[in-house]
N, C-alpha and C. Protein backbone atom coordinates (compact mmCIF):
# COMPACT_ATOMS: atom_id res chain seq x y z
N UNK A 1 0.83 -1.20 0.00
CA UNK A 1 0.00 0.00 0.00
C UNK A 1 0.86 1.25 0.00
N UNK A 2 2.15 0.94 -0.49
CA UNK A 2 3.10 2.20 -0.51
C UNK A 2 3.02 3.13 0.97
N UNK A 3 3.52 2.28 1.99
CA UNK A 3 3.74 2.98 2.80
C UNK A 3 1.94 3.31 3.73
N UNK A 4 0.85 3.54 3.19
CA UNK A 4 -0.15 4.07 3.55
C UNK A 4 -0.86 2.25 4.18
N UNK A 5 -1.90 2.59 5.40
CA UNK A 5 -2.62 1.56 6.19
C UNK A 5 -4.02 2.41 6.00
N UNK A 6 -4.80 0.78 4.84
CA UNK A 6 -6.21 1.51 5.24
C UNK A 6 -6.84 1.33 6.50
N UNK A 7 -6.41 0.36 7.09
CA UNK A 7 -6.61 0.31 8.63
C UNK A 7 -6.55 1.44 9.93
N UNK A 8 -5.33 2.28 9.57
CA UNK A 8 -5.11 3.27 10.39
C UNK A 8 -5.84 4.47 9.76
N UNK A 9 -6.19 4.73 8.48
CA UNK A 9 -6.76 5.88 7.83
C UNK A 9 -8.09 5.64 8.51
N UNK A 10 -8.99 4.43 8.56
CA UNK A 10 -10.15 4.14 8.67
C UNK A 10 -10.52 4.39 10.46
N UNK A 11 -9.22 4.10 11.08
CA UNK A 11 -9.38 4.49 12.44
C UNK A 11 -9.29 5.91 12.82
N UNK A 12 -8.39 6.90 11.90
CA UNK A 12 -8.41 8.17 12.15
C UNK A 12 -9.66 8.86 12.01
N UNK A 13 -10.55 7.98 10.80
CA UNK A 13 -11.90 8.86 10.41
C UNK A 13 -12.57 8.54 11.61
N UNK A 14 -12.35 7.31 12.23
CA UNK A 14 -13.66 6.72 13.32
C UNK A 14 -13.33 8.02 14.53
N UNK A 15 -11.71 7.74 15.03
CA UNK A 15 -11.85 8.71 15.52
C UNK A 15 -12.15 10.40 15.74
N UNK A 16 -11.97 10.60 14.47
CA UNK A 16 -12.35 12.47 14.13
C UNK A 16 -14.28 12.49 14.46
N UNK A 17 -14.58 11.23 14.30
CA UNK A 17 -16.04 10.98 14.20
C UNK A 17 -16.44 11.07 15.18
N UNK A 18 -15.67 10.83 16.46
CA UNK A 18 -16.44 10.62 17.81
C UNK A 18 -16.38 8.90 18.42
N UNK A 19 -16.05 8.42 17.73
CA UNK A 19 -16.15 6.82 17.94
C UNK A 19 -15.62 6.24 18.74
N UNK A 20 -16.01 5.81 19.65
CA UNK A 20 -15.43 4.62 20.65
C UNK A 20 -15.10 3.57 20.05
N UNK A 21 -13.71 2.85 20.31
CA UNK A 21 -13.73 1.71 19.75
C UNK A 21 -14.67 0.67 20.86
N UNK A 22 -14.52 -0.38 20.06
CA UNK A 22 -15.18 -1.77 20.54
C UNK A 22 -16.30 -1.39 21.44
N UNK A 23 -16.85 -0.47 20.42
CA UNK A 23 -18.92 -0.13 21.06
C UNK A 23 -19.77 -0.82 20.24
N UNK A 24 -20.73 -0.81 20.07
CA UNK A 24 -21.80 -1.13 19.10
C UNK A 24 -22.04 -0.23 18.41
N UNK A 25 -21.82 1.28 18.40
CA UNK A 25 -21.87 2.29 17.97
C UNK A 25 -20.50 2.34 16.86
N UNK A 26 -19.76 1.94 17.25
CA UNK A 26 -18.27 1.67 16.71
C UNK A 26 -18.48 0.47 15.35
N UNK A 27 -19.03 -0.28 15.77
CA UNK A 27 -19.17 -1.65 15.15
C UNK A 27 -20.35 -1.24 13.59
N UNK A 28 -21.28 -0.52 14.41
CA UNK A 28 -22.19 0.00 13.21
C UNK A 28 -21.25 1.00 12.29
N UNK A 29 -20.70 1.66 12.68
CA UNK A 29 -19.82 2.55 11.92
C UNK A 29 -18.96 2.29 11.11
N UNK A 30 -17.96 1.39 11.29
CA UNK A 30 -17.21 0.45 10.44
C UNK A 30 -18.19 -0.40 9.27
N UNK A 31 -19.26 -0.62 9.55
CA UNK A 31 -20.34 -1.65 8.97
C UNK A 31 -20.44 -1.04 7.55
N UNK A 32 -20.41 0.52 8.03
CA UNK A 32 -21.58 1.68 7.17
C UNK A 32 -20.16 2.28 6.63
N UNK A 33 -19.11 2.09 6.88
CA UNK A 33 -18.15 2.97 6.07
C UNK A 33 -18.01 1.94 4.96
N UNK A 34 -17.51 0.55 5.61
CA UNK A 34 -17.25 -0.30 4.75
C UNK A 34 -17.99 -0.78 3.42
N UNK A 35 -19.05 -0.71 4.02
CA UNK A 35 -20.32 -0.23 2.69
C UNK A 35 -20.19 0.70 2.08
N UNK A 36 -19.75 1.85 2.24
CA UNK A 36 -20.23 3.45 0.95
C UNK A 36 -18.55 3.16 0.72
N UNK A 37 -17.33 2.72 1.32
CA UNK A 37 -16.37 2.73 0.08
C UNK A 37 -16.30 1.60 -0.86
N UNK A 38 -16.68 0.46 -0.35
CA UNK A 38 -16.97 -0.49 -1.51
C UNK A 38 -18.15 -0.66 -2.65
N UNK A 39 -19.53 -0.29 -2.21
CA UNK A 39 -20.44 -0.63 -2.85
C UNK A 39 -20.55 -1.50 -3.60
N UNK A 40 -20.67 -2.63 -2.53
CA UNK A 40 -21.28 -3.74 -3.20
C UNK A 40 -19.86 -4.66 -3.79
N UNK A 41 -18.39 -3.84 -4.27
CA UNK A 41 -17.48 -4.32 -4.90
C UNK A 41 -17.18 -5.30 -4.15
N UNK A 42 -15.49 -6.30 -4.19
CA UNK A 42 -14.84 -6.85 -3.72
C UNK A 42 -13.42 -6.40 -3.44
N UNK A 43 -12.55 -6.47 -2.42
CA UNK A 43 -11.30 -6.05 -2.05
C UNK A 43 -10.82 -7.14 -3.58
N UNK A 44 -9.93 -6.66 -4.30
CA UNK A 44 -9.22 -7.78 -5.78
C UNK A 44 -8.47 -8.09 -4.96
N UNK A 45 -7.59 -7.15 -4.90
CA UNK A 45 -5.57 -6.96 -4.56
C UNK A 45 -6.10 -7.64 -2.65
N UNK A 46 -6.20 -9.00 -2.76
CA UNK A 46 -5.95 -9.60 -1.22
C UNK A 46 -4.22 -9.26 -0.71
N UNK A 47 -3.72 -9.31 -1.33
CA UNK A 47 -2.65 -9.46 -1.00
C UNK A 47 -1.83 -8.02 -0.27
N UNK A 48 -2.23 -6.69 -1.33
CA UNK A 48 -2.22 -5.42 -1.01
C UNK A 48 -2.87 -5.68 0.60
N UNK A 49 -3.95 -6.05 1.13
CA UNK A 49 -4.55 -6.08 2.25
C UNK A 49 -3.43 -6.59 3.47
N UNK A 50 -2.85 -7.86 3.04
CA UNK A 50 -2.13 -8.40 3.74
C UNK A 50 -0.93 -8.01 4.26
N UNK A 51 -0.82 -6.97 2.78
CA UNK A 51 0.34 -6.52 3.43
C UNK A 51 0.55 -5.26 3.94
N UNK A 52 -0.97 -4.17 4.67
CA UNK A 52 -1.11 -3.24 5.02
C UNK A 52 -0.49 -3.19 6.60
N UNK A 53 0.44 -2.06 6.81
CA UNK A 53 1.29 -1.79 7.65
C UNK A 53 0.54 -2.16 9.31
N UNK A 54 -0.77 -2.41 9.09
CA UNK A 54 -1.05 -2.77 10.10
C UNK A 54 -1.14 -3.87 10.85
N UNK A 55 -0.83 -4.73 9.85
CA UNK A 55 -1.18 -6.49 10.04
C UNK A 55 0.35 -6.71 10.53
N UNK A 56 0.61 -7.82 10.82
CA UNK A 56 1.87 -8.75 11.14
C UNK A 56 1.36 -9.65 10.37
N UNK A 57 2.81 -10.18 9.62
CA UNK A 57 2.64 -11.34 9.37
C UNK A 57 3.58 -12.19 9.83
N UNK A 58 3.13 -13.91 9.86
CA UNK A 58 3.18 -14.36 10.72
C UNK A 58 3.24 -15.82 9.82
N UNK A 59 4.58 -16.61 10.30
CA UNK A 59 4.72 -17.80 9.55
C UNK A 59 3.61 -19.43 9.77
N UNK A 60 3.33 -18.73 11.50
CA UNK A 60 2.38 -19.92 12.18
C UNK A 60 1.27 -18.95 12.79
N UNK A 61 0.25 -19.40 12.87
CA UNK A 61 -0.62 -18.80 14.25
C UNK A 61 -0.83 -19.66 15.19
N UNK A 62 -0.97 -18.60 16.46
CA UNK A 62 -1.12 -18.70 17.72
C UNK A 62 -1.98 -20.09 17.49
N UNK A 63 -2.27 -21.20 17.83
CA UNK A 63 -3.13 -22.02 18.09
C UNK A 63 -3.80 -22.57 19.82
N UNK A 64 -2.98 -21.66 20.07
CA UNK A 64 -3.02 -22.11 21.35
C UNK A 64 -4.15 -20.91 22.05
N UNK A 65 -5.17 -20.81 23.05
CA UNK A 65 -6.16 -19.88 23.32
C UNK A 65 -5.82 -19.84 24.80
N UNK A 66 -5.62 -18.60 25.14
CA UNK A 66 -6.18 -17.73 26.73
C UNK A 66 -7.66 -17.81 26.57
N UNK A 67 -8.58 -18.46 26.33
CA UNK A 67 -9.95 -17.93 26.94
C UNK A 67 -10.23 -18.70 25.43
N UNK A 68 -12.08 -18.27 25.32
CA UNK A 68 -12.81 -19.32 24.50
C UNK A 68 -12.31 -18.38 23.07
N UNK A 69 -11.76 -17.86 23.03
CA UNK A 69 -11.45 -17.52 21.63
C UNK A 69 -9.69 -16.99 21.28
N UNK A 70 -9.52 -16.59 20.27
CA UNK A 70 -8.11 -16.45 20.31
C UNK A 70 -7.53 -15.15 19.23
N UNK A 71 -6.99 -15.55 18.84
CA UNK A 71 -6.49 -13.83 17.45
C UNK A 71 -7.39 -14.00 16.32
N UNK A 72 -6.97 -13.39 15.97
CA UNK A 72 -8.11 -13.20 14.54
C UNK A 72 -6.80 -12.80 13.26
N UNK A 73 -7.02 -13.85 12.29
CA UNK A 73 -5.84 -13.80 11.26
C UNK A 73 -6.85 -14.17 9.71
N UNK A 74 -6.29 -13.27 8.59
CA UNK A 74 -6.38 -13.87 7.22
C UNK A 74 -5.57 -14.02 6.95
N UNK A 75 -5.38 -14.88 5.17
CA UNK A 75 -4.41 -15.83 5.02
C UNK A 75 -5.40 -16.73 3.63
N UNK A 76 -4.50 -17.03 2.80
CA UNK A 76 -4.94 -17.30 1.65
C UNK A 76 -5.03 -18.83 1.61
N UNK A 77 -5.99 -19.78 1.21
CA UNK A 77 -6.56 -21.24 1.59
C UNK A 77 -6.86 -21.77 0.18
N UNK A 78 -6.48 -23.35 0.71
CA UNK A 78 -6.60 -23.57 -1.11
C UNK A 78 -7.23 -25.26 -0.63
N UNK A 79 -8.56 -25.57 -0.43
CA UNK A 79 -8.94 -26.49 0.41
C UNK A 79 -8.78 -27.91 0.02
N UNK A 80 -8.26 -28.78 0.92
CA UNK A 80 -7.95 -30.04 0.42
C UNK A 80 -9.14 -31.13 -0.42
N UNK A 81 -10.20 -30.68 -0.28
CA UNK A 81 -11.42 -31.16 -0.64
C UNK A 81 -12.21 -30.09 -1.66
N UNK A 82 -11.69 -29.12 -2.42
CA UNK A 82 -12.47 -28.49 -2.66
C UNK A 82 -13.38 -28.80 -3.75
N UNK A 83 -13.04 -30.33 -4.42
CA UNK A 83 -13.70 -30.43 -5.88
C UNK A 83 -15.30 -30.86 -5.16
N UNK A 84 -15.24 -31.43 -4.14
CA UNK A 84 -16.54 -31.92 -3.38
C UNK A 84 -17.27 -30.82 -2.65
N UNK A 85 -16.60 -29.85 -2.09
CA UNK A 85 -17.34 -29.25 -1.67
C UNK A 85 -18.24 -28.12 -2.44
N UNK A 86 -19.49 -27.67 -1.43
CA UNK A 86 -20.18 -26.92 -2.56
C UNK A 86 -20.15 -25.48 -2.63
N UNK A 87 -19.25 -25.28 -1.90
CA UNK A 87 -18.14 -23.61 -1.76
C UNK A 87 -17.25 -23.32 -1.05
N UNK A 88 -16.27 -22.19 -1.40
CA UNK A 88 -15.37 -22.22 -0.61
C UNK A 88 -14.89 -20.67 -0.26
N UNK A 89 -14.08 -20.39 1.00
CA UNK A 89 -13.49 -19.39 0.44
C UNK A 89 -12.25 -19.65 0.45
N UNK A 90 -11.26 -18.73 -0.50
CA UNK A 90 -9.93 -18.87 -0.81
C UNK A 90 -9.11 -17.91 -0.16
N UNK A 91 -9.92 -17.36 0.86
CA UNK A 91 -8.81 -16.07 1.82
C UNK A 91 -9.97 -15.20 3.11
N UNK A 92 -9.66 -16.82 3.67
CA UNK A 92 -10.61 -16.84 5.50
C UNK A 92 -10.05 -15.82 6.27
N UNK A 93 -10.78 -15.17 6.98
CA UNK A 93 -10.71 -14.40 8.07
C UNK A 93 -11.36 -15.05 9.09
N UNK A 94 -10.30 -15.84 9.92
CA UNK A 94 -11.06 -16.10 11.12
C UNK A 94 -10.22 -15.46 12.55
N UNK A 95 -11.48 -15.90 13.45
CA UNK A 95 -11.48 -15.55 15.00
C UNK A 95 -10.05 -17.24 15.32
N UNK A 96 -9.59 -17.47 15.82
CA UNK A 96 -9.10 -18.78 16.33
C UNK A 96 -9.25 -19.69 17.12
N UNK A 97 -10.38 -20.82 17.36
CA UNK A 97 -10.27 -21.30 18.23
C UNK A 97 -9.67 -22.17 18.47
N UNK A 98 -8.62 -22.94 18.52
CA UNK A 98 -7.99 -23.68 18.97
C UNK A 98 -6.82 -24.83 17.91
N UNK A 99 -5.97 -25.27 18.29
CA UNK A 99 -5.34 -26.79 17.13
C UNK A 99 -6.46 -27.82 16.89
N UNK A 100 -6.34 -28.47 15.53
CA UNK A 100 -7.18 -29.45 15.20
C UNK A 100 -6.17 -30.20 14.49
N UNK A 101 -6.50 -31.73 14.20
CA UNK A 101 -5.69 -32.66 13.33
C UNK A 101 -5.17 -31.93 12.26
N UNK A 102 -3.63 -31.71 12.57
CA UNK A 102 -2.99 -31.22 11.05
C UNK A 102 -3.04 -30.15 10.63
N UNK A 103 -3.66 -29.13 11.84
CA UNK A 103 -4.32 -27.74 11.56
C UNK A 103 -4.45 -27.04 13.06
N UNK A 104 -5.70 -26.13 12.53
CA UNK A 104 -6.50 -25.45 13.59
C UNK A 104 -8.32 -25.22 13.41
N UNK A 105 -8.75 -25.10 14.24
CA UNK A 105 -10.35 -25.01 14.28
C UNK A 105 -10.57 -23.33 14.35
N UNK A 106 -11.02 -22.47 13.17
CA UNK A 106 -11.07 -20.78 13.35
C UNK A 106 -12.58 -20.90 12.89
N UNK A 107 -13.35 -19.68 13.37
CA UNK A 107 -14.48 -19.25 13.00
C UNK A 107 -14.17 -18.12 11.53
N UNK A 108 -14.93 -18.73 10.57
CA UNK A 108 -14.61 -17.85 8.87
C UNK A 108 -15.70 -16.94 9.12
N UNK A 109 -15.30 -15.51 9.59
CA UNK A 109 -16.36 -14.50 9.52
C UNK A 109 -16.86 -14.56 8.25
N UNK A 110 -16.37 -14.55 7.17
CA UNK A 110 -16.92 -14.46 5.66
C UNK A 110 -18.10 -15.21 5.62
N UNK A 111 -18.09 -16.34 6.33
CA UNK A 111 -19.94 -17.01 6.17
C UNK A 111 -20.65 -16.37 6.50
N UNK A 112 -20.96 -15.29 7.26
CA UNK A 112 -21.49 -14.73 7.93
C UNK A 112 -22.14 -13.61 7.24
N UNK A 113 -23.67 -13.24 6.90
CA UNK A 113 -23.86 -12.16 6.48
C UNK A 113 -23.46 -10.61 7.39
N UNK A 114 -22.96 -9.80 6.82
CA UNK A 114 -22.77 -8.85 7.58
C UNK A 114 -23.25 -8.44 8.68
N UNK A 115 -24.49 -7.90 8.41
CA UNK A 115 -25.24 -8.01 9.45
C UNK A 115 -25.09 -8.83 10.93
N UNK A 116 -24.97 -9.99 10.88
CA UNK A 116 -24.91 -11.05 11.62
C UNK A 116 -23.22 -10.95 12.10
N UNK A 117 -22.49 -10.86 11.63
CA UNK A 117 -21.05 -10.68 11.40
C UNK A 117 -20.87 -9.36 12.65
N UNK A 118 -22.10 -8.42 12.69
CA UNK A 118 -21.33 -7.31 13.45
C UNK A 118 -22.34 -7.48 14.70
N UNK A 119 -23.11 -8.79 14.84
CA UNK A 119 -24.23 -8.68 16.34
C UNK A 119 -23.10 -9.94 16.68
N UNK A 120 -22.08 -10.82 16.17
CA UNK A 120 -21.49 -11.78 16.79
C UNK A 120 -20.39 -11.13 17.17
N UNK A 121 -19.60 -10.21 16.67
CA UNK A 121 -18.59 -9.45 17.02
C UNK A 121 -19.13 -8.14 18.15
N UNK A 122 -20.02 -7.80 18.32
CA UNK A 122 -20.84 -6.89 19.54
C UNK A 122 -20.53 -8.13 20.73
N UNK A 123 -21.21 -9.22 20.59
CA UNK A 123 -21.37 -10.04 21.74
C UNK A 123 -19.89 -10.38 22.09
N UNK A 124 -19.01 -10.82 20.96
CA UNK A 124 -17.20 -11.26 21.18
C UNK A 124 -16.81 -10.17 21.77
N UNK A 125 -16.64 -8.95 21.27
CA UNK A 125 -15.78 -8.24 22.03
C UNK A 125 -17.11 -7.46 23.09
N UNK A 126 -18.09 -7.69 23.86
CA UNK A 126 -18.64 -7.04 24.67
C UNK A 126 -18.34 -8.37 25.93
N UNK A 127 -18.24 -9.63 25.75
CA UNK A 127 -18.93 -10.32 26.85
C UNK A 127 -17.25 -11.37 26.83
N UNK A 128 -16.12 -11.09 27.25
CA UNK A 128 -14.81 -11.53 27.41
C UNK A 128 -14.67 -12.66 26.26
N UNK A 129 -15.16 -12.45 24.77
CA UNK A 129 -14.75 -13.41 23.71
C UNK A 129 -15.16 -14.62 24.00
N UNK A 130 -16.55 -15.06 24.53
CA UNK A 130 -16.85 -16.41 24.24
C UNK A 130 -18.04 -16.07 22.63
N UNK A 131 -17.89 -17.05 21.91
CA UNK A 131 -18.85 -16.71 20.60
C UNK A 131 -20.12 -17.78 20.58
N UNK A 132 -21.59 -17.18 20.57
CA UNK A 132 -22.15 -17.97 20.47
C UNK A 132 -22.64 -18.91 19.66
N UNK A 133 -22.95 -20.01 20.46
CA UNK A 133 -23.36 -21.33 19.75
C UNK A 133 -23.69 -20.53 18.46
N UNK A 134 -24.69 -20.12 17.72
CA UNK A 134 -25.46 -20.54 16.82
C UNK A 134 -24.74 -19.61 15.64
N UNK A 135 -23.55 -18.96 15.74
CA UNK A 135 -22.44 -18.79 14.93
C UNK A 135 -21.77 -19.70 14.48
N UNK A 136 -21.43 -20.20 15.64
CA UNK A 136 -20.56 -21.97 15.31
C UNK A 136 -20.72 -22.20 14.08
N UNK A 137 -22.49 -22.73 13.85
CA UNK A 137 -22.89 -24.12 12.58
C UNK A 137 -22.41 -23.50 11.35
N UNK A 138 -22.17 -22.35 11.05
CA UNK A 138 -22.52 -22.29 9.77
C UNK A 138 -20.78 -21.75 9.31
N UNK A 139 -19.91 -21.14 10.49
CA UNK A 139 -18.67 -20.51 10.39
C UNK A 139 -17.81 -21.50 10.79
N UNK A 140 -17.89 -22.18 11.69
CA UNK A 140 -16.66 -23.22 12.23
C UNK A 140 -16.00 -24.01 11.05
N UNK A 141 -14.64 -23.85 11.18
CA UNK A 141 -14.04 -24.56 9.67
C UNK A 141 -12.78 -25.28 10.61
N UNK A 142 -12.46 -26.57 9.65
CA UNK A 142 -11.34 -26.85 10.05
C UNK A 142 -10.23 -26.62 9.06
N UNK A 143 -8.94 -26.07 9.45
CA UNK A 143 -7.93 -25.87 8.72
C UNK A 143 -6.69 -26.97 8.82
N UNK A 144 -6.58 -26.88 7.85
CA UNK A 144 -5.28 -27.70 7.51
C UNK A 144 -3.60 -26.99 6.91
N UNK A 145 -2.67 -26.80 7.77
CA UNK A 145 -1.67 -26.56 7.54
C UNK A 145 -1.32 -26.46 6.09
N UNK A 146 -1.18 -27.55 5.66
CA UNK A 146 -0.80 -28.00 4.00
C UNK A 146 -1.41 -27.25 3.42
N UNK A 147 -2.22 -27.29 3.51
CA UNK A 147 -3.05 -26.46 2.42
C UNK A 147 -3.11 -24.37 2.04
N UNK A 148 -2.70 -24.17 3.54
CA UNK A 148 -2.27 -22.64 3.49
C UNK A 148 -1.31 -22.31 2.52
N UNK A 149 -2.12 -21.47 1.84
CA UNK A 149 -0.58 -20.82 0.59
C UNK A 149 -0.33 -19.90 1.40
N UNK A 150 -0.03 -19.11 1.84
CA UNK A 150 0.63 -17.80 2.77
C UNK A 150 1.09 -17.65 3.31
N UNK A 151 1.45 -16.52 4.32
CA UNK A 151 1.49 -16.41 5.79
C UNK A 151 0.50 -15.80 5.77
N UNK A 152 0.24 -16.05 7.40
CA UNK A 152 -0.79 -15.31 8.30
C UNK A 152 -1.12 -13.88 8.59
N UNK A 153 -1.83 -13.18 7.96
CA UNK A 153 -1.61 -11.52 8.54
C UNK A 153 -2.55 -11.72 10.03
N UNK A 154 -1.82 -11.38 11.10
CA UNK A 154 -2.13 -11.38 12.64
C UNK A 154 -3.56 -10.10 12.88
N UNK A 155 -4.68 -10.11 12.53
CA UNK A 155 -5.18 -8.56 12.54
C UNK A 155 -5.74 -8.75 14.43
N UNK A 156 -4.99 -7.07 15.01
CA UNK A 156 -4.69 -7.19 16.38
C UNK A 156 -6.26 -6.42 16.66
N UNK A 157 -7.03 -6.72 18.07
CA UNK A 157 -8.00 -6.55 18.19
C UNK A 157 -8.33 -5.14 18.24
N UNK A 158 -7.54 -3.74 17.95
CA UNK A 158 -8.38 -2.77 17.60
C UNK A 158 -8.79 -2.46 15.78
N UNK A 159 -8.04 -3.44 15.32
CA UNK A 159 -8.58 -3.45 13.74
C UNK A 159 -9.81 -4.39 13.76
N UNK A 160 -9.96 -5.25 14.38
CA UNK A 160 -11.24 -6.28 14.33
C UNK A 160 -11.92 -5.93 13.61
N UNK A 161 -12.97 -4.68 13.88
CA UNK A 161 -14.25 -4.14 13.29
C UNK A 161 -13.63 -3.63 12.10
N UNK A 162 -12.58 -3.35 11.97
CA UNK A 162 -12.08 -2.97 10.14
C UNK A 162 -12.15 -4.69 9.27
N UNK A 163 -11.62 -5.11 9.81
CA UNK A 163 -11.36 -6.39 9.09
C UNK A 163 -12.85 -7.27 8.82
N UNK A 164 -13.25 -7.10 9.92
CA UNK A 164 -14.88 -7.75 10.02
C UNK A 164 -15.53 -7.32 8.68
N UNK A 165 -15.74 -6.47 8.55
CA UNK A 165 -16.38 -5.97 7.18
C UNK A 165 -15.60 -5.43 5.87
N UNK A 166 -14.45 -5.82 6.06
CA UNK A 166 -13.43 -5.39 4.38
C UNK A 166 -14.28 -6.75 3.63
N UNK A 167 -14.64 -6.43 2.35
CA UNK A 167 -15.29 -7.21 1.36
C UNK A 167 -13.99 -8.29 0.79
N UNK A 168 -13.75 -9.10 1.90
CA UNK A 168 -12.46 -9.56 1.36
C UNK A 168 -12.66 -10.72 1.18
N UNK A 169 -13.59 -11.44 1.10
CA UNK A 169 -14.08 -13.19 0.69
C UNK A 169 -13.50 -13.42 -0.40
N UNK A 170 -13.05 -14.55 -0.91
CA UNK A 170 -12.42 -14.97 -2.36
C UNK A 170 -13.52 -16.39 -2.08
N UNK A 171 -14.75 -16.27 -2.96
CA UNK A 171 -15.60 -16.73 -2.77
C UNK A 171 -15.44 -18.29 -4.04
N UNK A 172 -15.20 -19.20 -4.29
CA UNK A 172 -15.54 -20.24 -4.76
C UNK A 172 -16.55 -21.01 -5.01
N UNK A 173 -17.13 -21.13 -6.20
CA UNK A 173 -18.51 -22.37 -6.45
C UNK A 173 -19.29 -22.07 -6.07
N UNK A 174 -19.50 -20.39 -5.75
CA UNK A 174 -21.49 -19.82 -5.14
C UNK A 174 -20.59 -18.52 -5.15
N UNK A 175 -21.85 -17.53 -4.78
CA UNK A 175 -21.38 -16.46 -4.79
C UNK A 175 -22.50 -16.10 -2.94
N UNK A 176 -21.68 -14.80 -2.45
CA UNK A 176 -22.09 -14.80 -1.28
C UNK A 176 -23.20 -14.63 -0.94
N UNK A 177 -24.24 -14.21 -1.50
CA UNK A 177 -26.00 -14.57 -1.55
C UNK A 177 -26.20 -15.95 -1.57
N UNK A 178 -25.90 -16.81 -1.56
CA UNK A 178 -26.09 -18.34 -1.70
C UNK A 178 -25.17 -18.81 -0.52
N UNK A 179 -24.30 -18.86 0.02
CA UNK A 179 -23.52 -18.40 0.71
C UNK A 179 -24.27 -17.99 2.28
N UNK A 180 -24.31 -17.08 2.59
CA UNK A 180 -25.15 -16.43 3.36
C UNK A 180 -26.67 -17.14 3.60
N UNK A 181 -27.50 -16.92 2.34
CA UNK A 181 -28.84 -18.34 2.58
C UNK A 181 -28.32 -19.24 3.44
N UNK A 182 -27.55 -19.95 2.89
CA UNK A 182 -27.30 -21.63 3.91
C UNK A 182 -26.74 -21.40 5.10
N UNK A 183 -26.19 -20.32 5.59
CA UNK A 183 -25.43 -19.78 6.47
C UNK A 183 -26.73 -19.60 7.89
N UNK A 184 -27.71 -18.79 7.23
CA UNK A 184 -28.87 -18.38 7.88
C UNK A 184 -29.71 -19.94 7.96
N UNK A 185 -29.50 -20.63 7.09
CA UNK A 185 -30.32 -21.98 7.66
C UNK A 185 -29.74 -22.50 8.40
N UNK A 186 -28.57 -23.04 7.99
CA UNK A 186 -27.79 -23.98 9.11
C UNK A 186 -28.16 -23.22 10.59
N UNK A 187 -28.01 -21.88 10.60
CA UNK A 187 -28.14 -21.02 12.14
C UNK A 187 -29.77 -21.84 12.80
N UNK A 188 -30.44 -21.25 11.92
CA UNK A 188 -31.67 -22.01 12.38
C UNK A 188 -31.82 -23.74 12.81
N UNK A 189 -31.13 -24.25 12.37
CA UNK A 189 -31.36 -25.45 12.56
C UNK A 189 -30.30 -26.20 13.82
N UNK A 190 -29.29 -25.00 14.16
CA UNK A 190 -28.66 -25.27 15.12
C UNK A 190 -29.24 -25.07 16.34
């Protein structure tokens, strides 16, 4: 990004704005910026993202958790199953919860319709980071080492609500309206 962090630009506006971080007021704000500069588009340049002065990157992540949740990292995914499955994304943003066989277990905000994305992140960062059940069904992914093309960009918890809503899904075999549908059923049925 030549030197420039849309991360830190986006925090200077929150702050000139009046904004508390990690409010609900905060959370709506990021929601609504992230909307009128994208409209509707997609972040292309993932990588430009990754490598904005604000992130760390990071050869492993933390797998290990202080409490029911852990860092929050993207990172570009190339899934060991993907000819079977019936979508994917190719550059997860998740919360971390814990090591899994050969991997780790992260919550993929990207399943998540926005909306929903910023009442699960109100409750994470309002109530000491436990995430509720009915986020789980439809976001819980398991990762597999091998399969990461990248490193990890580390995004530290006052970017959260930036990252939460950057249009940064690299969406595979559906597009995120289809996506989102099954997202909202599975919730229901959990």
């Amino acid at each position: 990004m030549a030197g420039e962090s849309l991360f830190r630009e986006l925090e200077i506006e929150a702050f000139r704005a009046g904004i508390t971080p990690r409010t609900s007021k905060s959370i709506a704000w990021f929601r609504e910026k992230a909307r009128q500069m994208f409209r509707g588009r997609v972040v292309r340049n993932r990588m430009e993202i990754m490598q904005d002065d604000a992130l760390d990157l990071v050869k492993r992540p933390v797998t290990r958790t202080r409490g029911p949740v852990g860092e929050m990292y993207m990172f570009f995914y190339d899934p060991k199953h993907k000819k079977t499955l019936p979508y994917y994304d190719g550059f997860p943003l998740i919360i971390m919860l814990g090591p899994a066989k050969g991997g780790f277990m992260g919550v993929n905000l990207h399943y998540l319709p926005p909306a929903l994305r910023a009442k699960m992140l109100d409750v994470v960062l309002g109530n000491g980071g436990k995430i509720p059940q009915r986020f789980l069904a439809p976001a819980m992914k398991h990762y597999l080492f091998k399969h990461v093309k990248s490193r990890f960009a580390l995004v530290e918890k006052p970017e959260w609500e930036i990252a939460t809503f950057l249009p940064t899904a690299d969406w595979n075999k559906a597009g995120a309206s289809q996506v989102y549908k099954e997202s909202r059923r599975k919730m229901r049925a959990s």
